[in-house]
Protein backbone atom coordinates (compact mmCIF):
# COMPACT_ATOMS: atom_id res chain seq x y z
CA UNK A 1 -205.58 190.69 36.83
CA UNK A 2 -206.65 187.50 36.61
CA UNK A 3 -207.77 185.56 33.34
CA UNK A 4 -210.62 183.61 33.70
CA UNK A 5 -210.68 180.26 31.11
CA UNK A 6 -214.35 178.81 30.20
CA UNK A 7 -214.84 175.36 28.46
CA UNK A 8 -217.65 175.60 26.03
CA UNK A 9 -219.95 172.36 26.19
CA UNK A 10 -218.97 171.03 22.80
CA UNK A 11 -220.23 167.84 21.33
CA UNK A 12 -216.84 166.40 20.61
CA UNK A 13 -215.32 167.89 24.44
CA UNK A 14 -218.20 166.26 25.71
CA UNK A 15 -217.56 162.80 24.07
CA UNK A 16 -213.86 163.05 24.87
CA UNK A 17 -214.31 163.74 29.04
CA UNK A 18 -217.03 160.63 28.67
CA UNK A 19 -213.92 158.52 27.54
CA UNK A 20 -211.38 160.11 30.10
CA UNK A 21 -213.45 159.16 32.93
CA UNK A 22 -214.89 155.69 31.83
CA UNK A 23 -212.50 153.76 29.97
CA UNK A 24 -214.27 150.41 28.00
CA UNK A 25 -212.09 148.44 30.34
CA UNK A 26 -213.70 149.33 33.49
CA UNK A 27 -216.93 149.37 32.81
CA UNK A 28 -217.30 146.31 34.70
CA UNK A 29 -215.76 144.57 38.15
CA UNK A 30 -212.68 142.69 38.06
CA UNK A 31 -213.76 139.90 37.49
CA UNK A 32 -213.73 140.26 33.44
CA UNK A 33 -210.04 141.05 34.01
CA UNK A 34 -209.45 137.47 35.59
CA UNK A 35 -211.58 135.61 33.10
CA UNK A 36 -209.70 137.71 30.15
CA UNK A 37 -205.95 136.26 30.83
CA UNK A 38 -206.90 132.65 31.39
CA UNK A 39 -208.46 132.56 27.77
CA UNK A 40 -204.95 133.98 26.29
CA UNK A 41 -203.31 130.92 27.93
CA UNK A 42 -205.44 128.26 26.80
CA UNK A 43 -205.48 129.56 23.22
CA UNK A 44 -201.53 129.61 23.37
CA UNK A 45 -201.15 126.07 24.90
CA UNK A 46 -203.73 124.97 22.62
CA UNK A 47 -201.11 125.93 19.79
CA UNK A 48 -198.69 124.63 21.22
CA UNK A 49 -200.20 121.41 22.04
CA UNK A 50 -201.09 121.30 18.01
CA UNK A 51 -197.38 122.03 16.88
CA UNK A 52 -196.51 118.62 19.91
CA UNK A 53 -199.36 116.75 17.77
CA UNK A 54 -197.79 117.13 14.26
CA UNK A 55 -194.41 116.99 15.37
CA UNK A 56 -194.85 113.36 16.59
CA UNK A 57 -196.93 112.25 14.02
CA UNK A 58 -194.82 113.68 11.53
CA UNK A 59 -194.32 110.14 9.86
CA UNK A 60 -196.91 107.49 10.78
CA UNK A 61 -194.85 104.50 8.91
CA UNK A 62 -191.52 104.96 11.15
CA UNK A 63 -191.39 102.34 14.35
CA UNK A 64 -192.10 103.98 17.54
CA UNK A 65 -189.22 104.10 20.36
CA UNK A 66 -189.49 103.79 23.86
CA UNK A 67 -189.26 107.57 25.64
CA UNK A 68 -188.34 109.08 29.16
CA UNK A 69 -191.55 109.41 31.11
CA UNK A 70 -193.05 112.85 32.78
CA UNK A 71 -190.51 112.17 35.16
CA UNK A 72 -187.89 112.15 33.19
CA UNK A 73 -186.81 108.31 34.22
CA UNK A 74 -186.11 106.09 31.04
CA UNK A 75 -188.34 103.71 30.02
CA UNK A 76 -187.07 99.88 28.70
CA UNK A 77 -186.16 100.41 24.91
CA UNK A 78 -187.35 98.12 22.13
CA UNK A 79 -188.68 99.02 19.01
CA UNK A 80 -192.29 98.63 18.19
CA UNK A 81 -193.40 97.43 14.40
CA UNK A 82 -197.33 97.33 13.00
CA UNK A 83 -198.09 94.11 11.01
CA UNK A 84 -197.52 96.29 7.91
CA UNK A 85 -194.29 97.03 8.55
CA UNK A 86 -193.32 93.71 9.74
CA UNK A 87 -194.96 92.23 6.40
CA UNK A 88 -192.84 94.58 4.63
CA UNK A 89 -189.58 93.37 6.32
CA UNK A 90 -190.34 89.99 6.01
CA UNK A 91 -189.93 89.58 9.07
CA UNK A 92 -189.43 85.83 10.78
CA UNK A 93 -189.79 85.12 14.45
CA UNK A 94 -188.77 81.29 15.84
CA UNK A 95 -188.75 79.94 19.17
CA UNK A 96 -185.45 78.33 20.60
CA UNK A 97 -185.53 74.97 21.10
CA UNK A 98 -182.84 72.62 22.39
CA UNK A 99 -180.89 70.60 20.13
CA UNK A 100 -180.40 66.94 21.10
CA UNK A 101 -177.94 64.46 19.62
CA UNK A 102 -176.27 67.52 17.52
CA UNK A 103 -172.56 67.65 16.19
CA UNK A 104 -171.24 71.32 16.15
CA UNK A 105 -167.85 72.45 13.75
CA UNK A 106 -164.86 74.19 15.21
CA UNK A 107 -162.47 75.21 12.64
CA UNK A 108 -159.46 76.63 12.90
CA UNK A 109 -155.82 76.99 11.03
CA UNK A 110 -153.88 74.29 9.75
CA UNK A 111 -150.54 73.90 7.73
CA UNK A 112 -150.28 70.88 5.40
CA UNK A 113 -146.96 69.19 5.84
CA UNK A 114 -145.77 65.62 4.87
CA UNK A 115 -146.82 62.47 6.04
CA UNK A 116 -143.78 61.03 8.59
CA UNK A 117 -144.89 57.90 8.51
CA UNK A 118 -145.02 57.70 4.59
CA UNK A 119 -141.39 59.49 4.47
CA UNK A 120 -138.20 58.12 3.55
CA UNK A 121 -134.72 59.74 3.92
CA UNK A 122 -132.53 57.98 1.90
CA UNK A 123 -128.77 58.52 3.18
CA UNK A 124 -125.19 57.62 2.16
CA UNK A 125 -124.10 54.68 4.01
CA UNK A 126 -120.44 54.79 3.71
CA UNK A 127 -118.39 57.65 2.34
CA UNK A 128 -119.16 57.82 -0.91
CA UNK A 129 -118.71 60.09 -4.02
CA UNK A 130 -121.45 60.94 -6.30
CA UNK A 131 -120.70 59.57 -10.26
CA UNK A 132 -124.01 60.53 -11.58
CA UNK A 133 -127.83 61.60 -10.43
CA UNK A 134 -130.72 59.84 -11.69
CA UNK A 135 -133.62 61.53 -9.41
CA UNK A 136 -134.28 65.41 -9.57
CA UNK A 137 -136.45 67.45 -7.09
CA UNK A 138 -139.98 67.45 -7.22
CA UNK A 139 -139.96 64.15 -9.52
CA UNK A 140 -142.18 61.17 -8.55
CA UNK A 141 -140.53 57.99 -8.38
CA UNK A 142 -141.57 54.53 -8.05
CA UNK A 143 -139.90 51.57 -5.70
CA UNK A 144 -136.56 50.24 -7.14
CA UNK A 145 -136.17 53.75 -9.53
CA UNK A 146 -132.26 54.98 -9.00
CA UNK A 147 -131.52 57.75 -7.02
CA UNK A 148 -128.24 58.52 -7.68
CA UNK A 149 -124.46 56.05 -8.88
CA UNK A 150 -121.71 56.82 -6.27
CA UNK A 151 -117.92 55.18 -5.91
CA UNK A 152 -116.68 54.35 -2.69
CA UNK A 153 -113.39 52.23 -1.94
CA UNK A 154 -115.02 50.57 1.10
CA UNK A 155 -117.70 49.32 -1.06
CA UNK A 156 -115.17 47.55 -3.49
CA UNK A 157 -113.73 46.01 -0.83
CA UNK A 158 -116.77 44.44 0.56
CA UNK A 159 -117.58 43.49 -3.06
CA UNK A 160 -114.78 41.55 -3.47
CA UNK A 161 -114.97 39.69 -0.08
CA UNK A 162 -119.04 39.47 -0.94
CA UNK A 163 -118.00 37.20 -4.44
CA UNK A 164 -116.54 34.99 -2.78
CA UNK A 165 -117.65 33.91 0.06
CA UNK A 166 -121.06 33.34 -2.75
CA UNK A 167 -119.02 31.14 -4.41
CA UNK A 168 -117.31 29.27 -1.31
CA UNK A 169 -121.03 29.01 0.44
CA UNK A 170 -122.45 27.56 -2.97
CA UNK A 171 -119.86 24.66 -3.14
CA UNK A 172 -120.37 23.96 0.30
CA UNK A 173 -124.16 24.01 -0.38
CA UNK A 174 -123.73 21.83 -2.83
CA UNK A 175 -121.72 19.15 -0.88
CA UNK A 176 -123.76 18.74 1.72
CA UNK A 177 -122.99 19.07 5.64
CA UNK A 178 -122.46 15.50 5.81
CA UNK A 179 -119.38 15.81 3.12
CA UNK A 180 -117.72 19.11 4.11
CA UNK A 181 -118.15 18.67 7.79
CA UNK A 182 -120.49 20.74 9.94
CA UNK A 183 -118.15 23.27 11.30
CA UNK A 184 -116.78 24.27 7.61
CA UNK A 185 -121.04 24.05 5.99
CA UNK A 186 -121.77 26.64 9.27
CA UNK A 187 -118.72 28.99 8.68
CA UNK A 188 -119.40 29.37 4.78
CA UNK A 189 -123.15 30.12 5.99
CA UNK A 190 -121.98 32.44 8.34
CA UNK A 191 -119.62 34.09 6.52
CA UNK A 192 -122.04 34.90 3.12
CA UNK A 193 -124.62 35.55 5.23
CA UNK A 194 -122.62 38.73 7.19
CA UNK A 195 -121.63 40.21 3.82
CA UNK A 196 -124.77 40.06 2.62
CA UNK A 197 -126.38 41.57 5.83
CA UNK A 198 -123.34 44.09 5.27
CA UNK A 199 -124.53 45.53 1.60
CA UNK A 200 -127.78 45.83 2.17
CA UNK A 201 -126.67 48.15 5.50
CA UNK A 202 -124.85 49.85 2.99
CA UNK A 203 -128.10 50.61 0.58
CA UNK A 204 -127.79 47.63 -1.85
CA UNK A 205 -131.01 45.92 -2.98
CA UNK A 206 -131.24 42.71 -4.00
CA UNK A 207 -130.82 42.69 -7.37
CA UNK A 208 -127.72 44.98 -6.47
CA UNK A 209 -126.42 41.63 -4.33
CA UNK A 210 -127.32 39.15 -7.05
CA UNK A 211 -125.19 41.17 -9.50
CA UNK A 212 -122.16 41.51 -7.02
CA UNK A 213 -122.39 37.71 -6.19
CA UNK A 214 -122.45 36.90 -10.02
CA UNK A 215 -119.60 39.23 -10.85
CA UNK A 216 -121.27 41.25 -13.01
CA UNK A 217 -121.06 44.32 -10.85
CA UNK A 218 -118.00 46.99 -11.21
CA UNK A 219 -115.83 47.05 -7.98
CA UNK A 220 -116.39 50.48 -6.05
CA UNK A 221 -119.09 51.91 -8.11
CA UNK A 222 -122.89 50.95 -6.54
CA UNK A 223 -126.78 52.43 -6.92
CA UNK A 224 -129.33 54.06 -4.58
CA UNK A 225 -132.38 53.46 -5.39
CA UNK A 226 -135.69 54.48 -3.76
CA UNK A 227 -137.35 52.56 -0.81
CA UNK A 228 -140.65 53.14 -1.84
CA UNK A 229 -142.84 55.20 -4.32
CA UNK A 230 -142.78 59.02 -3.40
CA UNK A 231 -142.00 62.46 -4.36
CA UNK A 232 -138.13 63.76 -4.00
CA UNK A 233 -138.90 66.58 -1.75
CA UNK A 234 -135.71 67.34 -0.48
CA UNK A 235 -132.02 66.64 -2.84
CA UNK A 236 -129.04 68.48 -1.40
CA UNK A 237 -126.17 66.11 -3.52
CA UNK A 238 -124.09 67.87 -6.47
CA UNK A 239 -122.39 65.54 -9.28
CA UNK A 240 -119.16 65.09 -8.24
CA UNK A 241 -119.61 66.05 -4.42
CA UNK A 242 -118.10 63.46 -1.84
CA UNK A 243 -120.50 62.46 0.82
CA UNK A 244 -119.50 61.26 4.29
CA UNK A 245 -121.43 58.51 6.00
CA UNK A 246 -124.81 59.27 7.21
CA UNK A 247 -125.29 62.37 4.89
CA UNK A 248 -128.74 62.51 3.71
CA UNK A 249 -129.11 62.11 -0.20
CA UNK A 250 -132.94 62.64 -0.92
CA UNK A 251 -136.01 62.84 1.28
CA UNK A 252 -138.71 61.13 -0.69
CA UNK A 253 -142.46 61.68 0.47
CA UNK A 254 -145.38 59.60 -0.57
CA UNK A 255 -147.86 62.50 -1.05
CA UNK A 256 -151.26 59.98 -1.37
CA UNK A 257 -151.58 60.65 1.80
CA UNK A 258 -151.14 64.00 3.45
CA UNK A 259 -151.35 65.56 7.29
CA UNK A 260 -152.90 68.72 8.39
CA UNK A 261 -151.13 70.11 11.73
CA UNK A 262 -154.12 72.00 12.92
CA UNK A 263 -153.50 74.25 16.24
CA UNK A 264 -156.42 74.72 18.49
CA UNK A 265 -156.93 77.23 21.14
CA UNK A 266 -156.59 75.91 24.75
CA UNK A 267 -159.78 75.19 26.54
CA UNK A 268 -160.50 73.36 29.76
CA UNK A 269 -162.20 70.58 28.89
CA UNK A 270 -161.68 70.34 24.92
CA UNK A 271 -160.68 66.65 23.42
CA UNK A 272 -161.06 65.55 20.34
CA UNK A 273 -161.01 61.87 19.84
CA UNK A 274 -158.88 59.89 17.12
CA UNK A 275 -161.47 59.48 14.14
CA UNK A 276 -163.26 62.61 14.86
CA UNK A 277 -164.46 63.34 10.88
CA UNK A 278 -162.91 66.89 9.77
CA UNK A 279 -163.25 68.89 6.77
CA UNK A 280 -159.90 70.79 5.29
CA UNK A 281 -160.93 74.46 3.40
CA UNK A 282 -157.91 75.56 1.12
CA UNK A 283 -159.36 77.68 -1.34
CA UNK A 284 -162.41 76.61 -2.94
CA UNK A 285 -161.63 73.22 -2.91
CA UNK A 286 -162.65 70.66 0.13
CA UNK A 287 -160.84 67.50 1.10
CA UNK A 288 -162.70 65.37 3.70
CA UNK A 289 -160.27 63.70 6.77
CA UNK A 290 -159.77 62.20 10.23
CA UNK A 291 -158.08 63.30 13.41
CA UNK A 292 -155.09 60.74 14.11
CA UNK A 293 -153.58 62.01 16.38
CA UNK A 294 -154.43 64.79 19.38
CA UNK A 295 -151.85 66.44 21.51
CA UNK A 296 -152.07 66.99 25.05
CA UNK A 297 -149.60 69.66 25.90
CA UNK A 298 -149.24 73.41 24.74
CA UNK A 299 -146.92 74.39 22.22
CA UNK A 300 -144.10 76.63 24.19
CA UNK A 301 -144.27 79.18 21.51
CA UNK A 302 -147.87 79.29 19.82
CA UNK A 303 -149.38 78.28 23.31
CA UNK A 304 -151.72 76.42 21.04
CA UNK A 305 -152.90 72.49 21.07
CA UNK A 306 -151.48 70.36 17.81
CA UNK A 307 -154.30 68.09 16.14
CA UNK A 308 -153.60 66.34 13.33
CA UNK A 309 -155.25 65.19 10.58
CA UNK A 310 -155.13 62.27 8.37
CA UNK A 311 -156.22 63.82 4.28
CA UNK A 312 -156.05 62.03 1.17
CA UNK A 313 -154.43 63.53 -1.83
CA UNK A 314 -155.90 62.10 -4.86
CA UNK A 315 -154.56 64.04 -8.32
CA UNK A 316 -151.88 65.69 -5.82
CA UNK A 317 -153.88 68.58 -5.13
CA UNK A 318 -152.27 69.30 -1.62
CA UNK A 319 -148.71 69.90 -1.11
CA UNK A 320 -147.00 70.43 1.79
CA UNK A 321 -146.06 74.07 2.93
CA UNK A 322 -149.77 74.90 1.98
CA UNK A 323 -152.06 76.49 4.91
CA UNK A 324 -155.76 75.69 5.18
CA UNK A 325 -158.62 76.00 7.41
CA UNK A 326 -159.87 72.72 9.20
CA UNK A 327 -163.76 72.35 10.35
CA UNK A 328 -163.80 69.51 12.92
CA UNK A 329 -167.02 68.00 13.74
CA UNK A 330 -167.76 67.68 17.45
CA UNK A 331 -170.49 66.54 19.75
CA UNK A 332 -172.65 69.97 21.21
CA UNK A 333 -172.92 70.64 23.87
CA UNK A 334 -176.22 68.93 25.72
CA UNK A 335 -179.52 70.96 25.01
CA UNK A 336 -177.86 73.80 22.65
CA UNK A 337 -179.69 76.39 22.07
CA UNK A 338 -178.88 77.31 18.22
CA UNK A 339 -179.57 80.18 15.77
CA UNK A 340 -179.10 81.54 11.94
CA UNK A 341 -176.18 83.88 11.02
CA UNK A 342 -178.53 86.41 10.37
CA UNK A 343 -180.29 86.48 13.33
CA UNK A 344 -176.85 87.75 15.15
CA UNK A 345 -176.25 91.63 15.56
CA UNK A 346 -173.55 94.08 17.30
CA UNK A 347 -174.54 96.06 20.14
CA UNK A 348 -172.80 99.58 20.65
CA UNK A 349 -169.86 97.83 22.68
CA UNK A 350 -169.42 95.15 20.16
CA UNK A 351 -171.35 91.84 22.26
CA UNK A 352 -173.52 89.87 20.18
CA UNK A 353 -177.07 90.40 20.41
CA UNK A 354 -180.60 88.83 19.78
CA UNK A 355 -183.80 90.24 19.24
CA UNK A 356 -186.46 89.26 21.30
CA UNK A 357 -190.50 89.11 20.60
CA UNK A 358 -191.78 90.53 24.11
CA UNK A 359 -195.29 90.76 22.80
CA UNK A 360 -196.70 90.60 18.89
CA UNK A 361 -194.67 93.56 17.44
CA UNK A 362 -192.60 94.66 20.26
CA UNK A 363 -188.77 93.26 20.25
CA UNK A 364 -186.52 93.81 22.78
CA UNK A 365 -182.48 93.39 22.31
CA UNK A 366 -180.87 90.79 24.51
CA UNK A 367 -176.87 90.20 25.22
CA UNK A 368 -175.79 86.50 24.65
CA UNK A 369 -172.67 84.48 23.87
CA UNK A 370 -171.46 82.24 20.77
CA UNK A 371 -169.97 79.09 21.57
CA UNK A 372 -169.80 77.27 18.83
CA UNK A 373 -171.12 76.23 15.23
CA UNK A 374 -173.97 73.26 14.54
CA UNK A 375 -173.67 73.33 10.70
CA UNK A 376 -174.98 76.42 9.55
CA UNK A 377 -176.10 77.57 13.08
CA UNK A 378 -174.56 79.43 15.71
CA UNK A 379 -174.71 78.01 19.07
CA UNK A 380 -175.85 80.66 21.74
CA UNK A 381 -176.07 81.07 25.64
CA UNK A 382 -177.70 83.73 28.00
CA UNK A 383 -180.68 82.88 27.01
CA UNK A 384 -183.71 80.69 27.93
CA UNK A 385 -185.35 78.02 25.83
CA UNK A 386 -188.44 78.90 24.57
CA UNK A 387 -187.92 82.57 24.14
CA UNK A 388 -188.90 83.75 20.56
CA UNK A 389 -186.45 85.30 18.69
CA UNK A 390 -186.06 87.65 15.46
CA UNK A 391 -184.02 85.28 12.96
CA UNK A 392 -184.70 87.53 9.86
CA UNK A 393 -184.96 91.56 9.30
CA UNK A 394 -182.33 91.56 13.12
CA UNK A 395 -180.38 94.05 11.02
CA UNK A 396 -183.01 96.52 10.44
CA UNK A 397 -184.13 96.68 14.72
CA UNK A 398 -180.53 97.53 14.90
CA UNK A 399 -180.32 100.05 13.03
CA UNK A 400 -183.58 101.83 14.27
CA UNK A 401 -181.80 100.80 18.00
CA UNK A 402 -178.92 102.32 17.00
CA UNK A 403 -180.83 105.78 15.32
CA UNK A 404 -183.22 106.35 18.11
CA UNK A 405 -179.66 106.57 20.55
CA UNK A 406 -180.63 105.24 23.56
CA UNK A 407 -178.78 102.14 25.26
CA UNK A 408 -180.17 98.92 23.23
CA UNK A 409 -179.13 96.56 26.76
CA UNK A 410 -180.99 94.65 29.03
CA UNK A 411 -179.55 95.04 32.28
């Protein structure tokens, strides 16, 4: 038997098959479909596009940096300052212009040593043995001051022979040529004369002589005394001590007068003349001098050139051993292009670097090369005269270069 099931005609069964069989959605064509998804997009790119907008200007003071295009290629870097924040850095822009008629300063290291041509090395003539010592090291003595009082046998003898041939030359002298004969006047000459010659080969001055030749000096025992005025810088003798011929006694130096061995790094084309003006830097203190002399081949070990300098020493303020720093003053280079200390920065690799105005507020970093020093100026090259360069707030573009990582060269 079969069951038969009716649907009674409700109000709400009515309302519900109404919704079965036309949903809102399709009341109409397709074409409210299409129009429907398009709108979603825009609204969520428009979002999107607003989050972009406050991202980049998250922080309107900051420079701007160069960025890769829609492309993705890399666009030159710089950085990019408004007048306010150029005001702020204080920031100074010159143009490079060449420098005619300049000097520029090359220093470089120096030793101070003695002066050889205000040295003495005072030796033992014949062999000798030391009675007493008069000079000590480091003392400054003046011309005629004793060095030392020695004994030697050989120096008796020749102060005996000395005493008398003074006395037969003075009788002679006396008499006349005409009354002695001419052969007898010339040997007495000749004879004094070769002793004479003979003690002071052996060190004697000549009150030393005039002592010897009165007979007022005691046989075998003589006094060194110093050449000249200068500081005993060397005194290897002991009280006592025999000394063979030719041993050195004292090395006296006259320390008014100083030299600077300065060692420069070999260049093709570097000279500097004899009077070039330097400057020695030991310490605070500053001592103004001349180049004497300039060599013209390499030391075999330092592979450096010697250059030395002529420097005062008033008050004894230098001594020699001491190492200093010598600024020589040389003629630039033609046209030199020249900037301030401060205007110099390190790249990434470590090449110096300028910053360069391309337009009002837009600098661009440029490689160059130091070559030298023009007082307080660096000399520079790689780089056209003309161009305008950053000479103060350089350090801060670097740093915003160096933050915004991209390569700060212009190749």
């Amino acid at each position: 038997m079969k069951t038969k099931m009716t649907f009674r005609k409700t109000p709400l069964a009515i309302a519900l098959l109404a919704t079965l069989s036309f949903p809102a959605w399709g009341e109409d064509d397709h074409g409210h479909d299409h129009d429907a998804a398009p709108a979603k997009s825009e609204s969520h790119a428009q979002e999107n596009h607003d989050d972009h907008d406050a991202h980049d200007n998250h922080d309107d003071n900051a420079p701007s940096h160069d960025h890769q295009d829609e492309h993705g290629e890399q666009e030159e870097s710089g950085v990019t300052l408004t007048p306010e924040q150029q005001a702020m850095l204080n920031l100074q822009v010159v143009t490079l212009q060449p420098q005619q008629n300049a000097t520029q300063t090359l220093t470089v290291p120096a030793e101070i040593t003695s002066n050889q041509y205000r040295t003495w090395v005072v030796p033992v003539r014949i062999d000798s043995q030391v009675q007493s010592r008069s000079a000590s090291l480091g003392q400054h003595m003046k011309k005629g001051e004793p060095i030392a009082t020695l004994f030697s046998p050989a120096m008796a003898e020749l102060q005996s022979e000395l005493q008398v041939a003074a006395d037969a030359w003075r009788r002679v002298n006396n008499l006349g040529r005409r009354t002695v004969g001419n052969q007898r006047y010339l040997d007495a000459q000749s004879q004094y004369q070769s002793l004479r010659a003979r003690a002071k080969g052996y060190g004697l001055d000549d009150a030393a002589i005039r002592a010897i030749e009165s007979g007022k000096s005691e046989k075998g025992i003589y006094t060194l005394t110093a050449p000249d005025e200068g500081l005993v810088l060397e005194d290897a003798f002991q009280q006592g001590q025999w000394l063979t011929a030719g041993s050195e006694l004292v090395t006296l130096v006259d320390e008014s007068e100083l030299w600077a061995e300065a060692a420069l790094p070999p260049s093709p084309g570097l000279h500097i003349p004899t009077g070039t003006a330097a400057r020695l830097l030991i310490g605070d203190a500053t001592v103004e001098g001349e180049v004497i002399q300039s060599g013209h081949r390499l030391n075999p070990v330092t592979r450096t050139l010697s250059v030395r300098v002529a420097v005062p020493n008033a008050g004894h303020l230098l001594h020699p051993g001491m190492f200093a720093d010598v600024a020589l003053s040389l003629s630039a280079p033609e046209n030199a292009l020249t900037v301030p200390e401060e205007a110099l920065t390190r790249g990434p690799d470590g090449d110096w670097q300028l910053f360069v105005e391309e337009a009002p507020g837009q600098y661009q970093p440029v490689e160059i090369e130091l070559t030298g020093q023009l007082s307080e100026q660096r000399i520079v090259s790689g780089i056209e005269p003309g161009t305008r360069v950053v000479t103060r707030g350089a350090f801060f573009l670097a740093s915003e270069m160096a933050k915004s990582g991209f390569d700060i060269h212009n190749h």
